[in-house]
Structure formats: structure tokens, C-alpha cells
Protein backbone atom coordinates (compact mmCIF):
# COMPACT_ATOMS: atom_id res chain seq x y z
CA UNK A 1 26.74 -7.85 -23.00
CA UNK A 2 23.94 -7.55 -25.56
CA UNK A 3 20.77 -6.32 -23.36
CA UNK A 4 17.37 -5.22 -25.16
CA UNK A 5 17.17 -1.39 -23.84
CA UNK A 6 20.15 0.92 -21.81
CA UNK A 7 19.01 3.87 -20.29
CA UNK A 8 21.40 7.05 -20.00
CA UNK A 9 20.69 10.24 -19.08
CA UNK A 10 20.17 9.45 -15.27
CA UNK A 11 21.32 12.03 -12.97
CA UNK A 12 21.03 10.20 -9.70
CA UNK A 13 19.89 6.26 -9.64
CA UNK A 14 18.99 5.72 -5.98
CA UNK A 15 17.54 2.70 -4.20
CA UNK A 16 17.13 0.95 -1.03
CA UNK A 17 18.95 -2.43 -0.79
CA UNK A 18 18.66 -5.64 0.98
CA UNK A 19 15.96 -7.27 3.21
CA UNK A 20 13.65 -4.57 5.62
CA UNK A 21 15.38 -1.93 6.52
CA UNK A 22 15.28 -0.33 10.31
CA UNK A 23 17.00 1.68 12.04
CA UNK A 24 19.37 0.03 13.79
CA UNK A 25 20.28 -1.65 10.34
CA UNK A 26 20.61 1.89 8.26
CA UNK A 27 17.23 3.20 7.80
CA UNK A 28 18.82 6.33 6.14
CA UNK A 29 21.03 4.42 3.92
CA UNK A 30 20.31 4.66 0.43
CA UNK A 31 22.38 3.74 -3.01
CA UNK A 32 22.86 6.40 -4.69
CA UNK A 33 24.69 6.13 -8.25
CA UNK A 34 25.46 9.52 -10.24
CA UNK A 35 25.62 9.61 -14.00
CA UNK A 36 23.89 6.02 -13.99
CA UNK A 37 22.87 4.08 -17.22
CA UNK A 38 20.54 0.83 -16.30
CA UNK A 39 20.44 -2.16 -18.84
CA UNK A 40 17.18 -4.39 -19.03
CA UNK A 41 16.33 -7.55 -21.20
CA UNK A 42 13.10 -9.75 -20.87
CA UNK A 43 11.39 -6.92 -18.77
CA UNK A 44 14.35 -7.45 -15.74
CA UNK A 45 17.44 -5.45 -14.81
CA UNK A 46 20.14 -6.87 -15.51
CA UNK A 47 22.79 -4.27 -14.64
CA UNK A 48 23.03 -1.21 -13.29
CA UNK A 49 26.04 1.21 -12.97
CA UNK A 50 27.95 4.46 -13.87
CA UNK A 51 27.48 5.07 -17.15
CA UNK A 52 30.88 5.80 -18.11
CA UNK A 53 31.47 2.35 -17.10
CA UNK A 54 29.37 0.55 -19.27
CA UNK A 55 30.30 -1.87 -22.10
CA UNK A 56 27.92 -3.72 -24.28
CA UNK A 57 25.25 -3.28 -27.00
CA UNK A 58 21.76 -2.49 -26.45
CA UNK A 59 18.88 -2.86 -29.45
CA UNK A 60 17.47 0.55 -28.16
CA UNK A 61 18.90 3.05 -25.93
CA UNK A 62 16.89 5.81 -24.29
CA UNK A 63 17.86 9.09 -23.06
CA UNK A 64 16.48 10.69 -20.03
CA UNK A 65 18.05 14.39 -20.21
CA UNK A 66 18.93 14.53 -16.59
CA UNK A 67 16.75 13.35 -14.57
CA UNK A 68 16.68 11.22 -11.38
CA UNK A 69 15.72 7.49 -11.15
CA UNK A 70 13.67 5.56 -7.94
CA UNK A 71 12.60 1.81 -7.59
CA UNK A 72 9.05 1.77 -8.40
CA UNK A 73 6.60 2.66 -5.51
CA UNK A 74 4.73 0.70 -3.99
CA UNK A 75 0.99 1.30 -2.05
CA UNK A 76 0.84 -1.76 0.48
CA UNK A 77 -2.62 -0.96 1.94
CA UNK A 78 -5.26 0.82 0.18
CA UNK A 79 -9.44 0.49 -0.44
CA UNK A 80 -9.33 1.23 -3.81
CA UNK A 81 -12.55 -1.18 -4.77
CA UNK A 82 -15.87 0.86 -3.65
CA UNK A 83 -19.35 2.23 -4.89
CA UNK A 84 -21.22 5.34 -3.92
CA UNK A 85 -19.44 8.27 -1.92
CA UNK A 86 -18.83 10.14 1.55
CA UNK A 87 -19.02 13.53 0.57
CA UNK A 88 -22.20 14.11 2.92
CA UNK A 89 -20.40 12.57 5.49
CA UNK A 90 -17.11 15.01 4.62
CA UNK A 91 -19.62 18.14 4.84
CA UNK A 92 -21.11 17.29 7.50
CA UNK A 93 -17.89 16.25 9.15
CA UNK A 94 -16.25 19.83 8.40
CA UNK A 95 -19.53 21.63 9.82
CA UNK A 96 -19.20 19.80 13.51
CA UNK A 97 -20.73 16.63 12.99
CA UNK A 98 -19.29 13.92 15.28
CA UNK A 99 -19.02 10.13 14.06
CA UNK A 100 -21.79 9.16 15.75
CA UNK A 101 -24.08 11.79 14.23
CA UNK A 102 -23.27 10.81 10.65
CA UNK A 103 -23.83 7.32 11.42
CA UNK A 104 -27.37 8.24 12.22
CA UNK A 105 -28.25 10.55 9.42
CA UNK A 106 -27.10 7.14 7.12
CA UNK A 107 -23.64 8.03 6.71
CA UNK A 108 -20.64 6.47 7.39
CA UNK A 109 -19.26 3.19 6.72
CA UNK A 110 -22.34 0.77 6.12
CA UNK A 111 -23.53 3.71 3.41
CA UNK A 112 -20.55 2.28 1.56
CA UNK A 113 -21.25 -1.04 2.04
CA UNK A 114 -24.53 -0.54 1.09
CA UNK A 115 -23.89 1.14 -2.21
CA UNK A 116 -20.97 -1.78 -2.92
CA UNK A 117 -23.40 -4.43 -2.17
CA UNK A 118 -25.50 -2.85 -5.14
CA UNK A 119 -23.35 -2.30 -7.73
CA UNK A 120 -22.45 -5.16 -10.15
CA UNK A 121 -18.68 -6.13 -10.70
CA UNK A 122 -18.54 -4.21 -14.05
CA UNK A 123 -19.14 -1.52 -12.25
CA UNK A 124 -16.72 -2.07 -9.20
CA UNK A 125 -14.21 -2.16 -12.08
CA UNK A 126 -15.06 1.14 -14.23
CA UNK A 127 -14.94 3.07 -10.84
CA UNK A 128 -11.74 1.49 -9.29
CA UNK A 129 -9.87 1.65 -12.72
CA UNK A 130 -9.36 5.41 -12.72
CA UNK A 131 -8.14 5.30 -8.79
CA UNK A 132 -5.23 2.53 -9.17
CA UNK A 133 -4.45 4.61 -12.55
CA UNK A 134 -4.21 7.83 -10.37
CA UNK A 135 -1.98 5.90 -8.05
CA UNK A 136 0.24 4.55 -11.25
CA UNK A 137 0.68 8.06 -12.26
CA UNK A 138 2.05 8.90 -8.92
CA UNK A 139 4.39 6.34 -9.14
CA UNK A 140 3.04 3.00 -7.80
CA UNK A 141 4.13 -0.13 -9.71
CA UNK A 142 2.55 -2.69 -6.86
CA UNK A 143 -0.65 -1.47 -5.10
CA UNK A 144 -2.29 -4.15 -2.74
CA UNK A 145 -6.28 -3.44 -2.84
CA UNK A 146 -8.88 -5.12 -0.23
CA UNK A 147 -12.34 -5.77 -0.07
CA UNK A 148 -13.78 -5.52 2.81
CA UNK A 149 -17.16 -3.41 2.01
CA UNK A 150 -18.99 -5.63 0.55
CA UNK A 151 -20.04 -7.74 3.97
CA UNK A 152 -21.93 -10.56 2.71
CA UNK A 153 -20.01 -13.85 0.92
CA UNK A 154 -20.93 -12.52 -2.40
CA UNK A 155 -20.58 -8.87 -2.21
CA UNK A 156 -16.68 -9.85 -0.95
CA UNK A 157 -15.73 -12.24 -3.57
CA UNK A 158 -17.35 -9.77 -5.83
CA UNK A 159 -15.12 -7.43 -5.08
CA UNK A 160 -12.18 -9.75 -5.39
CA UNK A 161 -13.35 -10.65 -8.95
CA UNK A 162 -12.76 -6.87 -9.74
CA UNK A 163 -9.42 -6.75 -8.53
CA UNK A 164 -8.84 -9.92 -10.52
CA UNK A 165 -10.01 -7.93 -13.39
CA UNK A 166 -8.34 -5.16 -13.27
CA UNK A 167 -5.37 -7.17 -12.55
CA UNK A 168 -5.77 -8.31 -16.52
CA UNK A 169 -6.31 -4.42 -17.54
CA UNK A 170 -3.45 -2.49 -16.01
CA UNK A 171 -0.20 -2.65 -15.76
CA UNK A 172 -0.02 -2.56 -12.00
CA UNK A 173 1.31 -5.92 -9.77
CA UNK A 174 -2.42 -6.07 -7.77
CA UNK A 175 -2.47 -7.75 -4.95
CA UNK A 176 -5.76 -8.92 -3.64
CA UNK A 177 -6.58 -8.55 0.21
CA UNK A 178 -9.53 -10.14 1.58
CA UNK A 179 -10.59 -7.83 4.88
CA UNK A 180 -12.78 -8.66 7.30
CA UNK A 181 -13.70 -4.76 7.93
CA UNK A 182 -16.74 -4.77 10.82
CA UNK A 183 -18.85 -6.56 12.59
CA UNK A 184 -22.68 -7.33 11.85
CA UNK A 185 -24.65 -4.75 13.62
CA UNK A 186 -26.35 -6.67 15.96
CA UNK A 187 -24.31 -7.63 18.83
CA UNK A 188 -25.90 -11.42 18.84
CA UNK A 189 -24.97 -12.22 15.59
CA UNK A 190 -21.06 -11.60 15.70
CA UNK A 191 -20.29 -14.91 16.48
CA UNK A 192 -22.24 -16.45 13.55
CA UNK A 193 -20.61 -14.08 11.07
CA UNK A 194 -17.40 -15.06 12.41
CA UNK A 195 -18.56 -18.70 11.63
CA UNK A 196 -19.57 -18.10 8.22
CA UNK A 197 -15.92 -16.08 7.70
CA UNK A 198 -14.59 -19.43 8.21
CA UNK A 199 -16.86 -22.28 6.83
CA UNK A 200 -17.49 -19.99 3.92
CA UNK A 201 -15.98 -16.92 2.99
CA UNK A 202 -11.96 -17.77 3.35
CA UNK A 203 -11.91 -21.36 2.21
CA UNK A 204 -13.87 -20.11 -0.70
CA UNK A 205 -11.80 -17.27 -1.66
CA UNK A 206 -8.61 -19.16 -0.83
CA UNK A 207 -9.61 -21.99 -2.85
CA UNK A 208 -10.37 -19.44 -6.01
CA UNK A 209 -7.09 -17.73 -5.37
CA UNK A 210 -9.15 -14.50 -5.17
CA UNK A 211 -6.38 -13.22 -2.52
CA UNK A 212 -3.34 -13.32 -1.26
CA UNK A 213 -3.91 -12.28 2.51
CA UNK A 214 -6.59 -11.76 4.65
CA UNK A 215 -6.75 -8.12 6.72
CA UNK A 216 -8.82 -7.58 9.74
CA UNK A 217 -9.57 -4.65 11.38
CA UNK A 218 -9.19 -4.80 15.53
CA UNK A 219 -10.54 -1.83 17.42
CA UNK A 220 -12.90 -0.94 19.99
CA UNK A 221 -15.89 -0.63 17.45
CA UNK A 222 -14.34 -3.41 15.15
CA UNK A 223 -13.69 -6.80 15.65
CA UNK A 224 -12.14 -7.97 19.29
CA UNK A 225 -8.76 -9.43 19.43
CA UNK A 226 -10.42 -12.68 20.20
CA UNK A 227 -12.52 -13.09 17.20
CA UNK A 228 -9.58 -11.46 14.99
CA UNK A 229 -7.30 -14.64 16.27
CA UNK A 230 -10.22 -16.90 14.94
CA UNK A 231 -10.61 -15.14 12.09
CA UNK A 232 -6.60 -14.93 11.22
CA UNK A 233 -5.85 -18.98 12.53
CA UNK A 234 -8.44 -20.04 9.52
CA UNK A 235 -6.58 -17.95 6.81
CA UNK A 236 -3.56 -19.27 7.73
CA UNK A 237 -5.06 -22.83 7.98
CA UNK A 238 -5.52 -22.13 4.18
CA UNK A 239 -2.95 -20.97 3.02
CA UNK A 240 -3.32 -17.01 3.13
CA UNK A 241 -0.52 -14.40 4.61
CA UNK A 242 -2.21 -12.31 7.40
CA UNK A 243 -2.43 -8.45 8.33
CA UNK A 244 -3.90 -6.44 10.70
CA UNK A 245 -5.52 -2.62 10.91
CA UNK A 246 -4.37 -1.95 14.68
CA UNK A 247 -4.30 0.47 16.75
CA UNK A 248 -5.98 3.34 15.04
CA UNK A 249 -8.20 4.80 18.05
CA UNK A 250 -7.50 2.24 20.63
CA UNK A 251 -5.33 -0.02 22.26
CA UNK A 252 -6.86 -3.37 23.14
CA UNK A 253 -4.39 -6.18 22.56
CA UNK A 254 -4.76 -5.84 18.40
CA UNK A 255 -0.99 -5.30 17.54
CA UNK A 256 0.31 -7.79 20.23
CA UNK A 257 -2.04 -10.64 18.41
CA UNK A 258 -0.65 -9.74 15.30
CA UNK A 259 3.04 -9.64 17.03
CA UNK A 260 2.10 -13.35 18.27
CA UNK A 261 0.89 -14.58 15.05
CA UNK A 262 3.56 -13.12 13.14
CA UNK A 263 1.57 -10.77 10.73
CA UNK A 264 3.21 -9.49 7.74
CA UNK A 265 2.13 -5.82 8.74
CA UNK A 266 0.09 -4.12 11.41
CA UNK A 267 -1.77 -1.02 10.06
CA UNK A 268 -2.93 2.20 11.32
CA UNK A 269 -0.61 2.56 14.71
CA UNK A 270 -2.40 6.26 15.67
CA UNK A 271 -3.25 5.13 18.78
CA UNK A 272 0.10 2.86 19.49
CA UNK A 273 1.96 3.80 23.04
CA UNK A 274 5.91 3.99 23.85
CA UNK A 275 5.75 0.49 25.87
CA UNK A 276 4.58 -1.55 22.23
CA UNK A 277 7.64 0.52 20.58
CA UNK A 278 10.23 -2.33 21.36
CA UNK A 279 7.86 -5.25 20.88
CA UNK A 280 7.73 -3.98 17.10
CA UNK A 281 11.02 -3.70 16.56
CA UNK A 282 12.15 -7.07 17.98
CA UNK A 283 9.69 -8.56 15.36
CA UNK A 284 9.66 -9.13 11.80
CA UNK A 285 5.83 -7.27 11.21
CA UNK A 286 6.63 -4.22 8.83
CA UNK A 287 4.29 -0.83 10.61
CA UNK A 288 2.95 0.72 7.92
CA UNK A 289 2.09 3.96 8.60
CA UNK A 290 -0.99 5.66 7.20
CA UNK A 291 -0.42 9.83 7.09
CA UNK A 292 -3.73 10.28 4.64
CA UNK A 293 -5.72 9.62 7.54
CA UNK A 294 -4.50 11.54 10.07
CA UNK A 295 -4.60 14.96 7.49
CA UNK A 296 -8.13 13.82 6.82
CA UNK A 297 -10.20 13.23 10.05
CA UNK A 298 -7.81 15.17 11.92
CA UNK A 299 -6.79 12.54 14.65
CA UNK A 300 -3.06 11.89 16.31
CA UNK A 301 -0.10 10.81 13.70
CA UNK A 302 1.01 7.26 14.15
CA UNK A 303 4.83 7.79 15.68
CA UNK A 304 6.69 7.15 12.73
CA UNK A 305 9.93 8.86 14.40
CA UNK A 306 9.75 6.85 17.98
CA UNK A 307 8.95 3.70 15.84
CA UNK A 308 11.88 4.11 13.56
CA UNK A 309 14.29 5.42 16.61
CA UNK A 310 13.20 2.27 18.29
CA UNK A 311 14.24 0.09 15.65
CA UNK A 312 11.27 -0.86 13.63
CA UNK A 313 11.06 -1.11 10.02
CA UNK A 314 8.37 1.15 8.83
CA UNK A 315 5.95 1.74 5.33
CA UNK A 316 4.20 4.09 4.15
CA UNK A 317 1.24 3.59 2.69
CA UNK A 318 -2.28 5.91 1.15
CA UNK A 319 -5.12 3.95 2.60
CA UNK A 320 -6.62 5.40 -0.60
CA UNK A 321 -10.57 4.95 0.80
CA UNK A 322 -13.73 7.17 0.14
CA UNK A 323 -13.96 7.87 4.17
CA UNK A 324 -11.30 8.43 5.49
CA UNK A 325 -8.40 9.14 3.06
CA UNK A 326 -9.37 9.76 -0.31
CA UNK A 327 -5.56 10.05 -1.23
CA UNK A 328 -4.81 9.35 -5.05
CA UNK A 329 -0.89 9.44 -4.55
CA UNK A 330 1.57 7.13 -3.45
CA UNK A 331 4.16 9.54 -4.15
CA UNK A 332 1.98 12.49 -1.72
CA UNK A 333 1.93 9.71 1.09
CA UNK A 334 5.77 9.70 1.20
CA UNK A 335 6.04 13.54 1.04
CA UNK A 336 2.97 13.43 3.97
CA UNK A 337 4.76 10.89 5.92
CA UNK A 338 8.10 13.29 6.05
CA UNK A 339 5.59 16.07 7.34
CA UNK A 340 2.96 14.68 10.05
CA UNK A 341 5.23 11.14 10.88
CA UNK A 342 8.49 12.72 11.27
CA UNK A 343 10.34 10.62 8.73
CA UNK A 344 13.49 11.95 6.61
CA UNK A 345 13.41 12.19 2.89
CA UNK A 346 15.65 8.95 2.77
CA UNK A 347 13.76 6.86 5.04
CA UNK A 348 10.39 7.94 3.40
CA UNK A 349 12.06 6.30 0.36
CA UNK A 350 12.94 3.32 2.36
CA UNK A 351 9.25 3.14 3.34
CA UNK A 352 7.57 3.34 0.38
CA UNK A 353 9.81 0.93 -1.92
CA UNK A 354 11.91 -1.77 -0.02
CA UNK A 355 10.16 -2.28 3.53
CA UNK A 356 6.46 -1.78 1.43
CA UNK A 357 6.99 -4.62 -0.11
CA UNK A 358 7.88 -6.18 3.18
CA UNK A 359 4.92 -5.09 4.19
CA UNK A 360 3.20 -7.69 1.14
CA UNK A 361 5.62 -10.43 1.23
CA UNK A 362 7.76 -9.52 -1.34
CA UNK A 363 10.99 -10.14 -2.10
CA UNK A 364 10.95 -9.45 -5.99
CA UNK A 365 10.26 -5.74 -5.38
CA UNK A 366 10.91 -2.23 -4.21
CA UNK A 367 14.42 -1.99 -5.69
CA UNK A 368 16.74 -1.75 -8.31
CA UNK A 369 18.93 -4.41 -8.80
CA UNK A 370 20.19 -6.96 -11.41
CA UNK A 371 17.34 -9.77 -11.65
CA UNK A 372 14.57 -8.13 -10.23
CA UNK A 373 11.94 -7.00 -12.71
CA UNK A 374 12.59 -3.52 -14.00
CA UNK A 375 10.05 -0.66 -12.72
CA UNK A 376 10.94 2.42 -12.07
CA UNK A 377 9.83 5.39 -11.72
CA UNK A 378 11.43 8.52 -13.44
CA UNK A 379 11.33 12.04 -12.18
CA UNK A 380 11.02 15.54 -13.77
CA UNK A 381 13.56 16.43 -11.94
CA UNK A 382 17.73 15.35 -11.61
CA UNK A 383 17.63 15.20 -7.93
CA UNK A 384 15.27 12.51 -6.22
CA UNK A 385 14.16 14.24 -2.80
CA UNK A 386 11.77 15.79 -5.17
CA UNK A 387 9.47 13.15 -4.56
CA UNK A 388 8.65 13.76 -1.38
CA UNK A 389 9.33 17.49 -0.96
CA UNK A 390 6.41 18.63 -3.98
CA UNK A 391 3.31 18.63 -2.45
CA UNK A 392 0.55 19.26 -4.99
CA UNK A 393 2.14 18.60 -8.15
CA UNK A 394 2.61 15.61 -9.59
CA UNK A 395 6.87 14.97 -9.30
CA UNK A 396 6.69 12.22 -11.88
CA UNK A 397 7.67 12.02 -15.44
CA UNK A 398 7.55 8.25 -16.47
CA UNK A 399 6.35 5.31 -14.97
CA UNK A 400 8.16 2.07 -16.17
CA UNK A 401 6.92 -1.86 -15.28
CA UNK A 402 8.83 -4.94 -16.17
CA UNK A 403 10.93 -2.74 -18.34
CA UNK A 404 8.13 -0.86 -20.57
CA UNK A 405 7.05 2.13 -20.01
CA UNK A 406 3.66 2.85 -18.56
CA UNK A 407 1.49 5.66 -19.24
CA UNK A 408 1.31 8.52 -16.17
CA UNK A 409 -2.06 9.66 -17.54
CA UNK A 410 -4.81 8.86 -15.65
CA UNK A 411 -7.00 8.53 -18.30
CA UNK A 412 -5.79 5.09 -20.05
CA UNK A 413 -2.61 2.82 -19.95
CA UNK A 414 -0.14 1.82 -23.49
């Protein structure tokens, strides 16, 4: 076999395998390969084993000096596209204030909505491009980003057109998410927003290919489950995969909607109960799990234990947002998730590789294995429960995508 690059050097190659993993179909089972050498040509794997085992010529081989190899990460939910910041709203927030009180001083949500709404898409782009880079260093090779503050037509496709951007500047697999985040304001006018969603705003962005999915976010103080299935039956109508944030401070009939309409993901799950546990699992909708957010506003973990136990297939993602969880690592999520969700070290793998991308519809991601396109992520260290035991150091050495190395600086990609 002549290949264009072997890797040696690999201490431990381990991956998760197959289609969404849950419990009852081995959560906690990983492949694990010792002394591994990987083989890529035309930016794919195209075989992986023990080194000792290998026979063939490569045009370049690299040498990783002992250290342990992971599928790339991926980040299947996060706000990376915004203007402005909440760090009145954090102060305030760590000196008593409650929601409601920040909302009145001008904090809060719509403050970053406003100051999206104002800034141009250049500018969307120069502050977002430092963010998905801080996630690439971390170890993210996919990273799903959604609107969803800019309100208005315009101010949403904006923000798609910086993802779409971006998408020709980094390395990262974007994947565009147009979200439907809150309601107008005004009671009354709900129902003609909802209107102009659909006559306007989704045909438009579907017709553009701007995105890939459209989120919505059901609560109490969001939308109602009513004007979510509106919302989600016209995305689908053209063409667009569908998600939901659920379940985050109440229950109102959000995650069975999204059970009904067969929703790639529901999102959020703080507020989900034991009697929804089974409903998950019997379904094919991947519960991605959000730890950022729980460490940052201090509210209830989503059950990632119970959910898994139950039989659900569960991801991990940042939620990387100015509010809520300004989290900059994929690979810190994981190491969160094993911490305030109750997950093992193996099935936080499982949860940020294979069943992430699950979570985005993808089938060409999340693991290594011959044909799929080679990224990777290499550690500083030869044994991979690193990656989710370090907590405020960065675990990563190399970052690779379609079988070239990306930087893991922050500061620029090669």
C-alpha cells in the first residue's frame, strides 16, 4: 500500500465506533489500539492498526513520541457569532442581581441583540474568528454555530453570511444553524413574527443555503410548543434538519414536540424529569448536554447519568455564548460533563465525537476509521483520559483536519 503520510509514535489510538452509541448498546465501549500507526492519502484514513503490523510505503512519515490519539472533537451547539458583551450582566449577576433585574437595567439578552443588530458582517467575522479558533485549539474539528441574535430578517442572514465566511477562513467543518432564539417583546406581535419566520426568513435562508438546520428555543419565556411546531413544520417543508433548546428551566411539552417531530437533538435538558427519561431513549434525538451552563448561572445539571442509564445516547456540547457560557473549550466541556453530569471518561468521549455528530446529522464524522476524512486530535500526553481529567490547561498538542495539520494557536491557522 503506497499512502501519502503514516503516523507512528501513537501510544494509544482510541475511538468510538458505529452509529449513536447508548447505553444499552455499549456506551462505555471504546477502541482502543496500543502502539498504533494510522495511514492517510487524499486527506482520508485509509488504515489504521498496530504498528508492528503495518506494510506499505508512505511519501512522509511522522513521529509522535508517545503520545495518545482521539477522533477529532466535535462542538454540536454553540453561539459563537455575537457583538457587544455581558460582563455587566456577569457583575451584577455575582453581586445578587436576579434575571429580571438585569433585564431592566438593559442587560440581558436583547443587549446582545442589540449590539449584533449594529455591527456589520466584517465585524461579526473578526470577533467570532478568534472564538471557533479557541475551540480548534481545544480540539474541535466540526463546530455547528447559530444565529439567533440578530432578530430581524437581515440581522439573521447576516449572521449566517459570517459563518459562511468564516467557513472559507478556517479550517473547521462549520455548520450553520438558523435559531429562532425569542419572541418579539410585545405579546401581540408573536404571531406576526412567527409569520414572517415563515414567509420570509426560512425560505430565504434555505433557498441561499445559509444553514443546515433550524434551532428553536421552547421555554416558558421563549417560544410555546405551539408556535415552535409552526416554526419547525416550515423548515422541514424546505428542506432544513430541525433542533430544539428544551427543557432548560421548564417543562412545557418542548422535548415531547421535538420527540414527535423527530429532531436531530434536543438541547439544554436542566429542567428534564425521570418520566421523559424513557421517551428519549426509545427515540433516535441525540440529548446533548450543556455542563458550561450549569457552572455558569449556577442552575440544576441536566441528568446526564439517569439519561445514559436509561438508554439514551447523549453529547456534549459548550454552548460557547457571551451570557450564559462563555466556554472556549470543547475539550473542558467533556472534562465538565464527567464532573457536574455524571458521565465516565469513556462515555464523555463517546459524547463529544461519535453521538455529537449524531447530534448534526453526520455520518462522515467523530471517528477514526478507514474512509472517513482524517482529523484528529493529538495529545501531550500517551494516555487519552487526559482529555477530560485536565481542567485548566490546555491537554492538546496537535490538531489535524482532512489529514493536515492545523494550527492549536489561537492566534491564526497554517
Amino acid at each position: 500500500m503506497n499512502v501519502d503520510t503514516l503516523i507512528t509514535g501513537i501510544t494509544q489510538l482510541v475511538t468510538a465506533q458505529g452509529p449513536a452509541v447508548r447505553h444499552g448498546t455499549a456506551m462505555s465501549d471504546l477502541l482502543r489500539i496500543d502502539d498504533a500507526a494510522i495511514a492517510i492519502s487524499n486527506g482520508a484514513f485509509v488504515w489504521i492498526g498496530k504498528h508492528q503490523h503495518w506494510q506499505g510505503h508512505a511519501a512522509s512519515t511522522v513521529h509522535l513520541g508517545g503520545r495518545a490519539v482521539l477522533p477529532g472533537l466535535i462542538d454540536p451547539h454553540t453561539h459563537a457569532i455575537w457583538a457587544g458583551d455581558r460582563l455587566g450582566d456577569f457583575e451584577r449577576r455575582s453581586a445578587g442581581a436576579t434575571y429580571e433585574q438585569i433585564l431592566a437595567a438593559g442587560g440581558g439578552i436583547r443587549s446582545t441583540i442589540q449590539a449584533t443588530q449594529l455591527a456589520s458582517i466584517d465585524q461579526l467575522v473578526t470577533l467570532a474568528r478568534p472564538r471557533l479558533l479557541a475551540l480548534l485549539h481545544s480540539g474541535a474539528t466540526v463546530v455547528e454555530v447559530k444565529s439567533g441574535y440578530g432578530f430581524t430578517p437581515q440581522a439573521e442572514r447576516n449572521m449566517l453570511y459570517a459563518i459562511r465566511d468564516l467557513q472559507q477562513q478556517l479550517p473547521l467543518r462549520l455548520l450553520p444553524t438558523l435559531l429562532i432564539h425569542i419572541p418579539p417583546a410585545a405579546v401581540g406581535s408573536r404571531a406576526d413574527y412567527v409569520a414572517q419566520v415563515c414567509a420570509e426568513l426560512i425560505p430565504q435562508v434555505a433557498a441561499e443555503r445559509l444553514a443546515t438546520a433550524v434551532d428553536i428555543f421552547v421555554d416558558q419565556e421563549a417560544w410555546h410548543p405551539r408556535e415552535a411546531e409552526t416554526i419547525l413544520t416550515c423548515a422541514r417543508a424546505n428542506g432544513l434538519a430541525i433542533k430544539m433548546h428544551t427543557e432548560q428551566f421548564h417543562s412545557i411539552g418542548g422535548l415531547e414536540l421535538a420527540l414527535r417531530l423527530r429532531a436531530l437533538s434536543v438541547d439544554h435538558l436542566e429542567a428534564c424529569h425521570p418520566s421523559q427519561y424513557a421517551q428519549l431513549a426509545a427515540s433516535d434525538t441525540i440529548a446533548t448536554l450543556l455542563p458550561g451552563v450549569s457552572l455558569h448561572l449556577g442552575i440544576p445539571c441536566a441528568p446526564g447519568r439517569r439519561l445514559i442509564d436509561a438508554g439514551a445516547a447523549v453529547a456534549i456540547a459548550t454552548d460557547l455564548n457571551p451570557g450564559s457560557s462563555p466556554l472556549f473549550s470543547t475539550a473542558a466541556a467533556l472534562a465538565l460533563a464527567t464532573r457536574l453530569n455524571g458521565l465516565t471518561a469513556h462515555e464523555a468521549l463517546v459524547a463529544g465525537t461519535l453521538n455529537a455528530a449524531c447530534a448534526l446529522g453526520l455520518s462522515n464524522a467523530g471517528r477514526i476509521e478507514v474512509g472517513l476524512p482524517a482529523d484528529m486530535v493529538i495529545l501531550k500526553s500517551n494516555d487519552w483520559r487526559d482529555l477530560v481529567y485536565t481542567l485548566g490547561a490546555n491537554p492538546v498538542q496537535e490538531v489535524w483536519i482532512a489529514g493536515a495539520k492545523a494550527t492549536t494557536s489561537p492566534q491564526g491557522c497554517e
